[in-house]
Protein backbone atom coordinates (compact mmCIF):
# COMPACT_ATOMS: atom_id res chain seq x y z
CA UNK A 1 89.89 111.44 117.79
CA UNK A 2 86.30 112.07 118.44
CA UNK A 3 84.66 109.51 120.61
CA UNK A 4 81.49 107.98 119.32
CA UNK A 5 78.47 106.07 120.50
CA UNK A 6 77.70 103.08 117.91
CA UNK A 7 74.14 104.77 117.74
CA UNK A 8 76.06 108.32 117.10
CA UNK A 9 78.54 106.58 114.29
CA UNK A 10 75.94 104.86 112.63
CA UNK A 11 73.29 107.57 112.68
CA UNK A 12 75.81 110.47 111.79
CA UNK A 13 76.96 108.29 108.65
CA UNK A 14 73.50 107.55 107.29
CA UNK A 15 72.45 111.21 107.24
CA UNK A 16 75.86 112.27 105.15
CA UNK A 17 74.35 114.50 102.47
CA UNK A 18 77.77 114.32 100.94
CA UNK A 19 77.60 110.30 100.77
CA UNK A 20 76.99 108.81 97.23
CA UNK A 21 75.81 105.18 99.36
CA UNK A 22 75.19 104.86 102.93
CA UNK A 23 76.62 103.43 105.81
CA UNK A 24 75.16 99.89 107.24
CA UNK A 25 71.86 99.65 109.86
CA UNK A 26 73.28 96.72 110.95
CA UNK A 27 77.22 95.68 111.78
CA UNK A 28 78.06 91.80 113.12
CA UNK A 29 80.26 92.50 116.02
CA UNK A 30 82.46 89.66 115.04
CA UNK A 31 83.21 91.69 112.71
CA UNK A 32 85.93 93.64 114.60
CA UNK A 33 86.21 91.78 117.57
CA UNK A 34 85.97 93.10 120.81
CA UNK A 35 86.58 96.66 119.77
CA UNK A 36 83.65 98.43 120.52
CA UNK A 37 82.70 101.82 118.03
CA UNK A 38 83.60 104.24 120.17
CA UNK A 39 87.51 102.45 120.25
CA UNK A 40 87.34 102.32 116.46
CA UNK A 41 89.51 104.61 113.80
CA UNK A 42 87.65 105.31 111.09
CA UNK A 43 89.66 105.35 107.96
CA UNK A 44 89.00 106.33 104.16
CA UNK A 45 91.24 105.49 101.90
CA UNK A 46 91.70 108.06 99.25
CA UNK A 47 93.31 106.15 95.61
CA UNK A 48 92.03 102.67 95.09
CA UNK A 49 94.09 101.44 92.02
CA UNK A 50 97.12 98.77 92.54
CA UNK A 51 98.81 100.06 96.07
CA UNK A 52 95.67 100.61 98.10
CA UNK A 53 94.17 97.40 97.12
CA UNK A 54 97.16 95.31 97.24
CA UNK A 55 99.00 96.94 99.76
CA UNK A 56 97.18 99.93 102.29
CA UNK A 57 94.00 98.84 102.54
CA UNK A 58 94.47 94.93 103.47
CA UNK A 59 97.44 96.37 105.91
CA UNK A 60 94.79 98.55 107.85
CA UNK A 61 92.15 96.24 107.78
CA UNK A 62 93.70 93.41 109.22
CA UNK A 63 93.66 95.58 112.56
CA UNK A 64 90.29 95.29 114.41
CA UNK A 65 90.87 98.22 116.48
CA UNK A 66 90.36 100.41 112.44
CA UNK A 67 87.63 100.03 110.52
CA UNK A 68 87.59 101.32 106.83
CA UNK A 69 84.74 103.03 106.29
CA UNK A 70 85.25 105.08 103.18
CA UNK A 71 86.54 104.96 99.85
CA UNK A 72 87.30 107.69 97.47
CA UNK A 73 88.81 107.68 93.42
CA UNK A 74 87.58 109.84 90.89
CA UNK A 75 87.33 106.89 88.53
CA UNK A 76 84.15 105.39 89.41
CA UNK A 77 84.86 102.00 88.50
CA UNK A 78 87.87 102.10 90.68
CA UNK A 79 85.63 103.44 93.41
CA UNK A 80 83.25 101.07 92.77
CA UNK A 81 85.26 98.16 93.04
CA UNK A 82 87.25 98.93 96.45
CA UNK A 83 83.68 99.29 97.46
CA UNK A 84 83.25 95.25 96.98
CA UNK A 85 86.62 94.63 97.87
CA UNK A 86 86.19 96.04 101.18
CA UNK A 87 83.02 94.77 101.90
CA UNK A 88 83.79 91.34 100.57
CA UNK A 89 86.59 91.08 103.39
CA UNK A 90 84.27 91.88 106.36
CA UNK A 91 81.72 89.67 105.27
CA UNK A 92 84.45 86.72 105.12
CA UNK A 93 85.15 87.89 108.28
CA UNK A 94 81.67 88.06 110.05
CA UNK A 95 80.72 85.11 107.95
CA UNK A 96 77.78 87.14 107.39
CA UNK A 97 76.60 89.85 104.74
CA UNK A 98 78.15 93.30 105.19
CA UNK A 99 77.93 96.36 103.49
CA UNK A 100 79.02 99.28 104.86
CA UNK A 101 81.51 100.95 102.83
CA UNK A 102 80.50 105.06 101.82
CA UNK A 103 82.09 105.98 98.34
CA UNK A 104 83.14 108.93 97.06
CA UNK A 105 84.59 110.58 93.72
CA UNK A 106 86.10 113.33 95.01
CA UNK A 107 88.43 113.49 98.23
CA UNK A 108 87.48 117.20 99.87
CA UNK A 109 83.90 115.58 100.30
CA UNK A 110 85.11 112.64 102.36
CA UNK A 111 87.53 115.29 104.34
CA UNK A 112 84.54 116.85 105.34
CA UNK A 113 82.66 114.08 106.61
CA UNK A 114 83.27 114.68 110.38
CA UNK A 115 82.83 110.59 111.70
CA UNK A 116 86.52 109.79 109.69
CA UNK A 117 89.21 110.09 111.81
CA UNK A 118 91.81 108.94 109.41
CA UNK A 119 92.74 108.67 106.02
CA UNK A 120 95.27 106.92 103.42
CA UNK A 121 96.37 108.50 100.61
CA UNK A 122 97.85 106.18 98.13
CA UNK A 123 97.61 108.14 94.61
CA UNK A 124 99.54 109.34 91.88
CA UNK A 125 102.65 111.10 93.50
CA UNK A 126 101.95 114.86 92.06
CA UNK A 127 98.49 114.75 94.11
CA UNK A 128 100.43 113.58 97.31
CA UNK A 129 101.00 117.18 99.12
CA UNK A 130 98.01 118.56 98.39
CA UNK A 131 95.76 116.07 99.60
CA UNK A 132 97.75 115.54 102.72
CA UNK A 133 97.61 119.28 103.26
CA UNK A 134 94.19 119.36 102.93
CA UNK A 135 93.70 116.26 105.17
CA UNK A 136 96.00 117.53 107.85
CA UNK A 137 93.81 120.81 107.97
CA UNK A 138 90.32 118.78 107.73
CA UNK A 139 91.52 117.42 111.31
CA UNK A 140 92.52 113.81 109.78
CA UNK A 141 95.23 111.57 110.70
CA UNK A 142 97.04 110.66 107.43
CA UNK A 143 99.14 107.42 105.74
CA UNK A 144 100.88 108.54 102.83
CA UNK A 145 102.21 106.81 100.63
CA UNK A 146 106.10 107.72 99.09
CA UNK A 147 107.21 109.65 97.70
CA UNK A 148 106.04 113.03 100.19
CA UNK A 149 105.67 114.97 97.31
CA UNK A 150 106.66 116.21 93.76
CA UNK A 151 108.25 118.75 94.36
CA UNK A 152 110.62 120.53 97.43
CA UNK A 153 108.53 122.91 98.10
CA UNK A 154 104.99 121.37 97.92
CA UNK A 155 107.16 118.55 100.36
CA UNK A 156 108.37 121.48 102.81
CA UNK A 157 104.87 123.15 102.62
CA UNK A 158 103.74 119.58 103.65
CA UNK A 159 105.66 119.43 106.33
CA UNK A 160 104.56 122.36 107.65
CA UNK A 161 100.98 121.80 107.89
CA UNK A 162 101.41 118.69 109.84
CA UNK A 163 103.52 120.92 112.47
CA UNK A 164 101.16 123.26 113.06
CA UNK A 165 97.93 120.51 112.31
CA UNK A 166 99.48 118.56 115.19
CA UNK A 167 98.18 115.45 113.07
CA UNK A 168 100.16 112.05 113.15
CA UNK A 169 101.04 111.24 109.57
CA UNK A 170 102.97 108.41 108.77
CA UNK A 171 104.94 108.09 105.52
CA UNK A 172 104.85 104.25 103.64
CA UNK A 173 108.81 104.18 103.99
CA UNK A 174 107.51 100.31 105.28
CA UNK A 175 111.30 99.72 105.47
CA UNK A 176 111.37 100.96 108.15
CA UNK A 177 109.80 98.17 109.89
CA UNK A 178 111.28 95.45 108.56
CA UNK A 179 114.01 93.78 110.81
CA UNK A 180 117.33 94.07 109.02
CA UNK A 181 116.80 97.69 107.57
CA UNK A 182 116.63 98.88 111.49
CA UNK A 183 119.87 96.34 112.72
CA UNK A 184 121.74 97.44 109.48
CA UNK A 185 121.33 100.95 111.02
CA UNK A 186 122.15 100.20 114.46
CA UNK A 187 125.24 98.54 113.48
CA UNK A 188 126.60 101.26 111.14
CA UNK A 189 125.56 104.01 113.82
CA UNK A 190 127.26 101.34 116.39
CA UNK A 191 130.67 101.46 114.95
CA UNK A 192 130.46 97.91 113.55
CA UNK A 193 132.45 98.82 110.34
CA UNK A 194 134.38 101.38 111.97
CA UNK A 195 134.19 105.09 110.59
CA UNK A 196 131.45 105.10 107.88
CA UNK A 197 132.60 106.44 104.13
CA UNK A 198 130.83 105.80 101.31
CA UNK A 199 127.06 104.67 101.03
CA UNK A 200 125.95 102.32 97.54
CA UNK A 201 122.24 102.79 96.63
CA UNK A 202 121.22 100.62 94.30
CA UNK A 203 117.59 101.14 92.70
CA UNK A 204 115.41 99.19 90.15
CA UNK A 205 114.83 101.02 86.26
CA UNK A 206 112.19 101.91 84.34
CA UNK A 207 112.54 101.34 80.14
CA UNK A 208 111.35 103.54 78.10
CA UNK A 209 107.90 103.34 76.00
CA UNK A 210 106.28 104.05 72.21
CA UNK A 211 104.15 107.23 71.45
CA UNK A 212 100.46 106.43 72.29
CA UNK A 213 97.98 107.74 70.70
CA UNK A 214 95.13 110.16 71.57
CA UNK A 215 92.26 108.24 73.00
CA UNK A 216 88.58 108.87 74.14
CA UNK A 217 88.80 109.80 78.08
CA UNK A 218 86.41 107.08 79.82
CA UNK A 219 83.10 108.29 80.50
CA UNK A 220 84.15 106.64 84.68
CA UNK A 221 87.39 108.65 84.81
CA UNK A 222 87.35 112.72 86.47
CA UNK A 223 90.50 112.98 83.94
CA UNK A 224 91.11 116.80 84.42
CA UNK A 225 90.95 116.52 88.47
CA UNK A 226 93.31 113.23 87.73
CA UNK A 227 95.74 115.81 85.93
CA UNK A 228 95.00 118.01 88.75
CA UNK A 229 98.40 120.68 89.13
CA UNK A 230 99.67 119.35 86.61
CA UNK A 231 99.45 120.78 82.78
CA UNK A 232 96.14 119.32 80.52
CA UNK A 233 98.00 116.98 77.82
CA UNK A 234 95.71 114.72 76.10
CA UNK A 235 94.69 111.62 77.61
CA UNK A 236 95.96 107.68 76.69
CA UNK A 237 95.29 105.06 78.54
CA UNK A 238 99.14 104.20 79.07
CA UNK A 239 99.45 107.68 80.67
CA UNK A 240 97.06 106.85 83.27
CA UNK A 241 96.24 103.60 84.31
CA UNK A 242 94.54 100.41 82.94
CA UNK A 243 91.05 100.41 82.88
CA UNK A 244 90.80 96.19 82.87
CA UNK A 245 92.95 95.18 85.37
CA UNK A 246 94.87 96.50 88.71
CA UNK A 247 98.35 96.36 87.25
CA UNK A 248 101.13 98.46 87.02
CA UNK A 249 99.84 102.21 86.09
CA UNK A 250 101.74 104.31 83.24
CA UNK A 251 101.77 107.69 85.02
CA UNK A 252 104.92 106.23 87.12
CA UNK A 253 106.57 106.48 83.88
CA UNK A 254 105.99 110.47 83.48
CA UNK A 255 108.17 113.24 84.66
CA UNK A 256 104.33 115.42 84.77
CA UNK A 257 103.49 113.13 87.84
CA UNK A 258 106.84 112.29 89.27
CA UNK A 259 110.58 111.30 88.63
CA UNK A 260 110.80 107.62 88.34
CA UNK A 261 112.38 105.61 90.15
CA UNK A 262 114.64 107.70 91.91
CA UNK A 263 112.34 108.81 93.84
CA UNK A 264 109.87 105.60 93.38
CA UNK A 265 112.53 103.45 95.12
CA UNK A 266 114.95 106.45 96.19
CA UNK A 267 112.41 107.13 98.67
CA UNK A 268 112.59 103.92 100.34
CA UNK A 269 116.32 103.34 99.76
CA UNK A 270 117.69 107.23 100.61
CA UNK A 271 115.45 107.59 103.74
CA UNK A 272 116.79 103.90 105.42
CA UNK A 273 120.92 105.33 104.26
CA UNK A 274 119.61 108.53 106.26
CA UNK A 275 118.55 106.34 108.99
CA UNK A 276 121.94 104.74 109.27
CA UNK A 277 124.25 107.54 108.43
CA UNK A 278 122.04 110.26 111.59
CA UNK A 279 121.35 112.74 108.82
CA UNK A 280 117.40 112.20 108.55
CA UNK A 281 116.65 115.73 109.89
CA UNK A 282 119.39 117.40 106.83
CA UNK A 283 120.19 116.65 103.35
CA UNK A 284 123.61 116.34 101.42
CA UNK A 285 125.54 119.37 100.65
CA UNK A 286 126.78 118.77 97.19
CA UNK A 287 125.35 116.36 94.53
CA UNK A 288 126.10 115.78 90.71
CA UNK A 289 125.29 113.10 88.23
CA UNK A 290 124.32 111.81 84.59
CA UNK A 291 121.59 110.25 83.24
CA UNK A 292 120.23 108.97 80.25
CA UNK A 293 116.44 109.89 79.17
CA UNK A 294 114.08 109.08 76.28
CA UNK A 295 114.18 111.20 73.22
CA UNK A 296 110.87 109.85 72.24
CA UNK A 297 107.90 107.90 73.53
CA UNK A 298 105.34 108.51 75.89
CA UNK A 299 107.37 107.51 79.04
CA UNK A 300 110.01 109.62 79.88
CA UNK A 301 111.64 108.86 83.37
CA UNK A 302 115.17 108.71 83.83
CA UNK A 303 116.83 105.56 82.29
CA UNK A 304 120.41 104.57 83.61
CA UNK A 305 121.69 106.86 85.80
CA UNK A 306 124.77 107.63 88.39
CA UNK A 307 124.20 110.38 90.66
CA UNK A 308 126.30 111.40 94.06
CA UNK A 309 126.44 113.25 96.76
CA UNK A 310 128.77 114.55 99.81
CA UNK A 311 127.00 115.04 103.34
CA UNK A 312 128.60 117.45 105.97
CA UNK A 313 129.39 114.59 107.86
CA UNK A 314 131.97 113.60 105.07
CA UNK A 315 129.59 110.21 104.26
CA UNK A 316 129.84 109.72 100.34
CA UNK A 317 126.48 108.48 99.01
CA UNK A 318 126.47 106.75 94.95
CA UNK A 319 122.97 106.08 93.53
CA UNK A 320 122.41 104.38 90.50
CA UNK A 321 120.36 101.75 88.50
CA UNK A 322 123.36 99.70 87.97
CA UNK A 323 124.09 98.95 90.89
CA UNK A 324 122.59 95.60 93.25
CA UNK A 325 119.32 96.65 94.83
CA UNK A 326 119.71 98.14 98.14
CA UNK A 327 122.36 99.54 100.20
CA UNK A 328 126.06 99.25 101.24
CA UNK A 329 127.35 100.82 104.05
CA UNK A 330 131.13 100.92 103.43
CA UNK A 331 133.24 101.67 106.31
CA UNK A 332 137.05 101.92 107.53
CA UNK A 333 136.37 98.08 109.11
CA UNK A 334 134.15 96.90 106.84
CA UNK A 335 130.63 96.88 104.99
CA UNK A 336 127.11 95.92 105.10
CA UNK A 337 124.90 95.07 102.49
CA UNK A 338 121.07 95.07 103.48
CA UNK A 339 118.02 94.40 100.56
CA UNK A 340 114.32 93.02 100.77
CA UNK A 341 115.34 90.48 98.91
CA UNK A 342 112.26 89.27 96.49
CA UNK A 343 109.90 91.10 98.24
CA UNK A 344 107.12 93.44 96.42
CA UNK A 345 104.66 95.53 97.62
CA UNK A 346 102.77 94.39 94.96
CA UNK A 347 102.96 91.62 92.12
CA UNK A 348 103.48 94.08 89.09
CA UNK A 349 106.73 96.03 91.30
CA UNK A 350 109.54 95.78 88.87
CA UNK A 351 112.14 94.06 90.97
CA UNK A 352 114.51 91.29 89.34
CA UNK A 353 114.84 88.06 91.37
CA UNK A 354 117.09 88.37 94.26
CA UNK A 355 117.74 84.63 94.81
CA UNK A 356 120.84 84.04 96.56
CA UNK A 357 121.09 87.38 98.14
CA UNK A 358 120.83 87.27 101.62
CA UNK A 359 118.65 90.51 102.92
CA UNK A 360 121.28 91.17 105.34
CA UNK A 361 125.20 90.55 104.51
CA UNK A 362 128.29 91.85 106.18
CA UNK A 363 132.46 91.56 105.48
CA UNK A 364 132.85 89.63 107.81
CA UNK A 365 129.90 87.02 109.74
CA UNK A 366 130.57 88.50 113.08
CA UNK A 367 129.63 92.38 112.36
CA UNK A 368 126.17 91.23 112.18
CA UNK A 369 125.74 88.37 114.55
CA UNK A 370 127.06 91.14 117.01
CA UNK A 371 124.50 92.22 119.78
CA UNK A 372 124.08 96.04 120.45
CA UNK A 373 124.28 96.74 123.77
CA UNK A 374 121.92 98.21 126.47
CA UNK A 375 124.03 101.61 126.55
CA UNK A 376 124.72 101.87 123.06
CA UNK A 377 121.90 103.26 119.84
CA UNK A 378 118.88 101.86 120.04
CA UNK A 379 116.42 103.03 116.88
CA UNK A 380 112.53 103.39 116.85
CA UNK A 381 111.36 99.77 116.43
CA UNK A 382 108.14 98.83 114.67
CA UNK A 383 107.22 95.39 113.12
CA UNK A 384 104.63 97.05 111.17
CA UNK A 385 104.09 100.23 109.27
CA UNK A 386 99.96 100.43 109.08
CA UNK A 387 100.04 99.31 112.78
CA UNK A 388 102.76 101.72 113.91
CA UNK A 389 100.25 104.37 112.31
CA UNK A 390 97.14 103.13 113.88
CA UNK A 391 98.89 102.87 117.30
CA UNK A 392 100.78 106.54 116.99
CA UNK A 393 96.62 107.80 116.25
CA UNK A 394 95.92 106.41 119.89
CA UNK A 395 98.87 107.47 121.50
CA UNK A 396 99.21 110.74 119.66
CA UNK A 397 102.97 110.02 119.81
CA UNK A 398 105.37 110.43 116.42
CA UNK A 399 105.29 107.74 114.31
CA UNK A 400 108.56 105.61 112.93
CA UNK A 401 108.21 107.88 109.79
CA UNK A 402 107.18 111.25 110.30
CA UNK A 403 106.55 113.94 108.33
CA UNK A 404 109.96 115.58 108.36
CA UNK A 405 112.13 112.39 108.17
CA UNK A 406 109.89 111.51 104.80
CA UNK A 407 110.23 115.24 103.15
CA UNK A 408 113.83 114.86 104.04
CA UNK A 409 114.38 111.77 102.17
CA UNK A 410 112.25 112.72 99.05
CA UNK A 411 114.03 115.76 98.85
CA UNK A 412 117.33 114.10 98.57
CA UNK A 413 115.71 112.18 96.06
CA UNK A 414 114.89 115.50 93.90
CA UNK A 415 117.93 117.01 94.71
CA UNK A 416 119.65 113.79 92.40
CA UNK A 417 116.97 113.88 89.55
CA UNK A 418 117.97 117.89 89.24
CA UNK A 419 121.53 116.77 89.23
CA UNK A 420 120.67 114.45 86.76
CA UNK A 421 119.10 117.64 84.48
CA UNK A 422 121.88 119.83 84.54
CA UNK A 423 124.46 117.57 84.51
CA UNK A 424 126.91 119.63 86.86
CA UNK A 425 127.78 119.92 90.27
CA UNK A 426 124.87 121.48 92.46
CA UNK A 427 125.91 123.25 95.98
CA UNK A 428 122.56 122.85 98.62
CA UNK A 429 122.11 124.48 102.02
CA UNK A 430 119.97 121.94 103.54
CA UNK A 431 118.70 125.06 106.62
CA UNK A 432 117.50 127.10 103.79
CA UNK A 433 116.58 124.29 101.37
CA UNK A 434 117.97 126.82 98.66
CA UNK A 435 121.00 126.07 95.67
CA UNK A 436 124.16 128.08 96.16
CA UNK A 437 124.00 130.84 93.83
CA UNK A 438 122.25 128.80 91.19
CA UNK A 439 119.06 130.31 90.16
CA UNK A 440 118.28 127.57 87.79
CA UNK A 441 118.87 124.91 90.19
CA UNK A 442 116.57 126.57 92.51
CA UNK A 443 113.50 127.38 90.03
CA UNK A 444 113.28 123.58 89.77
CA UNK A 445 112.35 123.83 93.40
CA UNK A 446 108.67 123.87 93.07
CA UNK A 447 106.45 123.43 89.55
CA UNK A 448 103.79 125.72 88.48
CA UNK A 449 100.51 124.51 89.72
CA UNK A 450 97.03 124.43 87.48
CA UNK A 451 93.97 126.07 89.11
CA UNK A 452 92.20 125.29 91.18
CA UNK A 453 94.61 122.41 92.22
CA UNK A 454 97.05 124.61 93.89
CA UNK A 455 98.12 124.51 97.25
CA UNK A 456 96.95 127.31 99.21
């Protein structure tokens, strides 16, 4: 991370041909504390709609050693307003006028401005890979949000350019730093319910919608880069997202820009069963499954579904919508049952009300009032995602959700939804990320991509 005077930061900022508003002359040290420039990150967040607003950009800021700097969509409104947003919270926090937020409409010209060392991605899912690619290569450290990617192989081609980037990037699996998600896996890699069998994963739905009709694209909104690999279908509103308010978005809805919510929750749930079950670095071996999906309407993710798999480790995973929302571990001695409870990343997540359910439960009381010893597994701990990130970008140590572990877990994810396609037992050789003679299986592995939004 380059080391900058505040002369140097400021200077280099103002002088951005690339900039579409400038960076401040003046910045109230109380508004970060005692962290001087040069000890700064530098972060643009790239996506303002519901998650960055709600979620990634309030759980950066609230760290005075980053400062967000940037802010990228290519709807101007949207750009626009994270502009205020961000600017309103450091001026509540100087208790003094501040405006020093640079905004930009399209992503590879914040990449290239050299004074951002980091950067959070939090758009649609089929623009994940790509931007983190390019990000990754542009020298930045990177927060992406889940799902890794769309597809396998834009997730393994991902993966790859952080390896040989060296960059930290941290996946939003925030699960990971809550509490009982870690202890639940501690105790099943422990032994607490003896040999471990089967694993429950239980996932929130999606119902279908109406047709929408063809609608006028807003004069604010970049819609063909918003397409970007994917295939130019007309644009409605409902296929985007609103243009009033910061609510839910209807592109989560659409196979064209990801699967729903097995991979919208499968994500979170699939990579903390990995966690417990030591298979974050593989993949299952077998998986098979039904599902229903709309025959008409403008949405058209999976609706109930039951999908499993077998792991080489003889671990039995179920996943389906029907099912209580989280994860049982079900061993030879017992189970455990771990949940967020009523939390939501944001108010419009669709999660029913959990009241009642505790967010960790057990068999029997004692499995998880149990301590885990000094000699036995210990797992990464972090009581924060963002601040695991931001603290990894110092360090340049890996962060609780790397790269790898994140690509692993979406690909189970995808492996399920193609399960849930052809409707028949699949074979995968998690070394060669390749189906077992199955040539249709495996030309679901990546999509065709729409120039010049391709992955190079």
């Amino acid at each position: 991370m380059p080391q900058l005077s505040r002369r140097k930061f400021l200077k280099s900022a103002i002088a951005s041909s690339l900039a579409l508003s400038s960076f401040p002359t003046i910045v109230p040290a109380s508004v970060f504390g005692k962290n001087a420039p040069s000890n700064r990150i530098t972060v643009g967040a790239i996506g303002t709609g519901r998650i960055s607003r709600g979620h990634d950009m309030p759980d950066t800021w609230k760290y005075d050693h980053a400062q967000l700097v940037a802010v990228c969509d290519l709807d101007t409104k949207r750009a626009d307003d994270a502009k205020t947003l961000v600017n309103q919270y450091y001026s509540q926090k100087a208790g003094a006028a501040f405006d020093g937020v640079t905004v930009y409409h399209n992503y590879r010209e914040l990449l290239q401005n050299e004074e951002i060392d980091a950067v959070l991605i939090s758009t649609p899912d089929h623009w994940h890979a790509l931007i983190g690619i390019d990000a990754v290569r542009a020298g930045k450290d990177v927060y992406l949000q889940k799902p890794a990617s769309l597809t396998i192989a834009e997730g393994r081609a991902l993966s790859k350019a952080v390896q040989q980037t060296d960059r930290i990037l941290q996946i939003g699996s925030q699960q990971r730093s809550w509490a009982q998600f870690r202890y639940a896996a501690e105790l099943v890699r422990n032994g607490r319910i003896g040999k471990l069998k089967t694993v429950y994963v239980g996932l929130p739905g999606d119902p279908s919608g109406d047709d929408e009709p063809e609608m006028p694209i807003p004069q604010n909104l970049n819609y063909d880069m918003w397409l970007g690999s994917t295939p130019y279908v007309y644009y409605t509103e409902k296929r985007v997202h609103p243009q009033h308010d910061y609510s839910r978005p209807g592109w989560l809805r659409c196979e064209q820009f990801g699967a729903g919510m097995i991979t919208g929750w499968g994500a979170h749930h699939i990579d903390s069963a990995h966690w417990a079950m030591d298979t974050e670095y593989t993949g299952p071996i077998e998986v098979w499954g039904t599902a229903e999906f709309p025959t008409s309407g403008l949405w058209d993710v999976h609706g109930i579904f039951r999908t499993e798999a077998n792991y080489a480790n003889g671990v039995h995973m179920v996943v389906s919508n029907e099912l209580p929302n989280g994860i049982k571990f079900e061993g030879t001695d017992g189970w455990i049952f771990v949940t967020r409870g009523n939390y939501r990343a944001t108010a419009s997540d669709p999660v029913p009300d959990a009241n009642g359910v505790k967010p960790l439960d057990a068999s029997d009381p004692k499995i998880i009032t149990s301590e885990i010893g000094p000699n036995e597994i210990h797992l990464y701990v972090s009581d924060d995602q963002h601040g695991n990130w931001l603290d990894c970008i110092k360090t340049r140590t890996p962060p609780i959700s790397p790269i790898e572990v994140g690509h692993r877990a979406c690909s189970a994810c995808l492996l399920h939804h193609i399960a849930m396609k052809l409707n028949r037992k699949l074979f995968w050789d998690p070394e060669t990320e390749r189906f077992k003679n199955d040539e249709e299986a495996n030309s679901m592995l990546s999509r065709p991509m729409r120039k010049p939004y391709v992955i190079d």
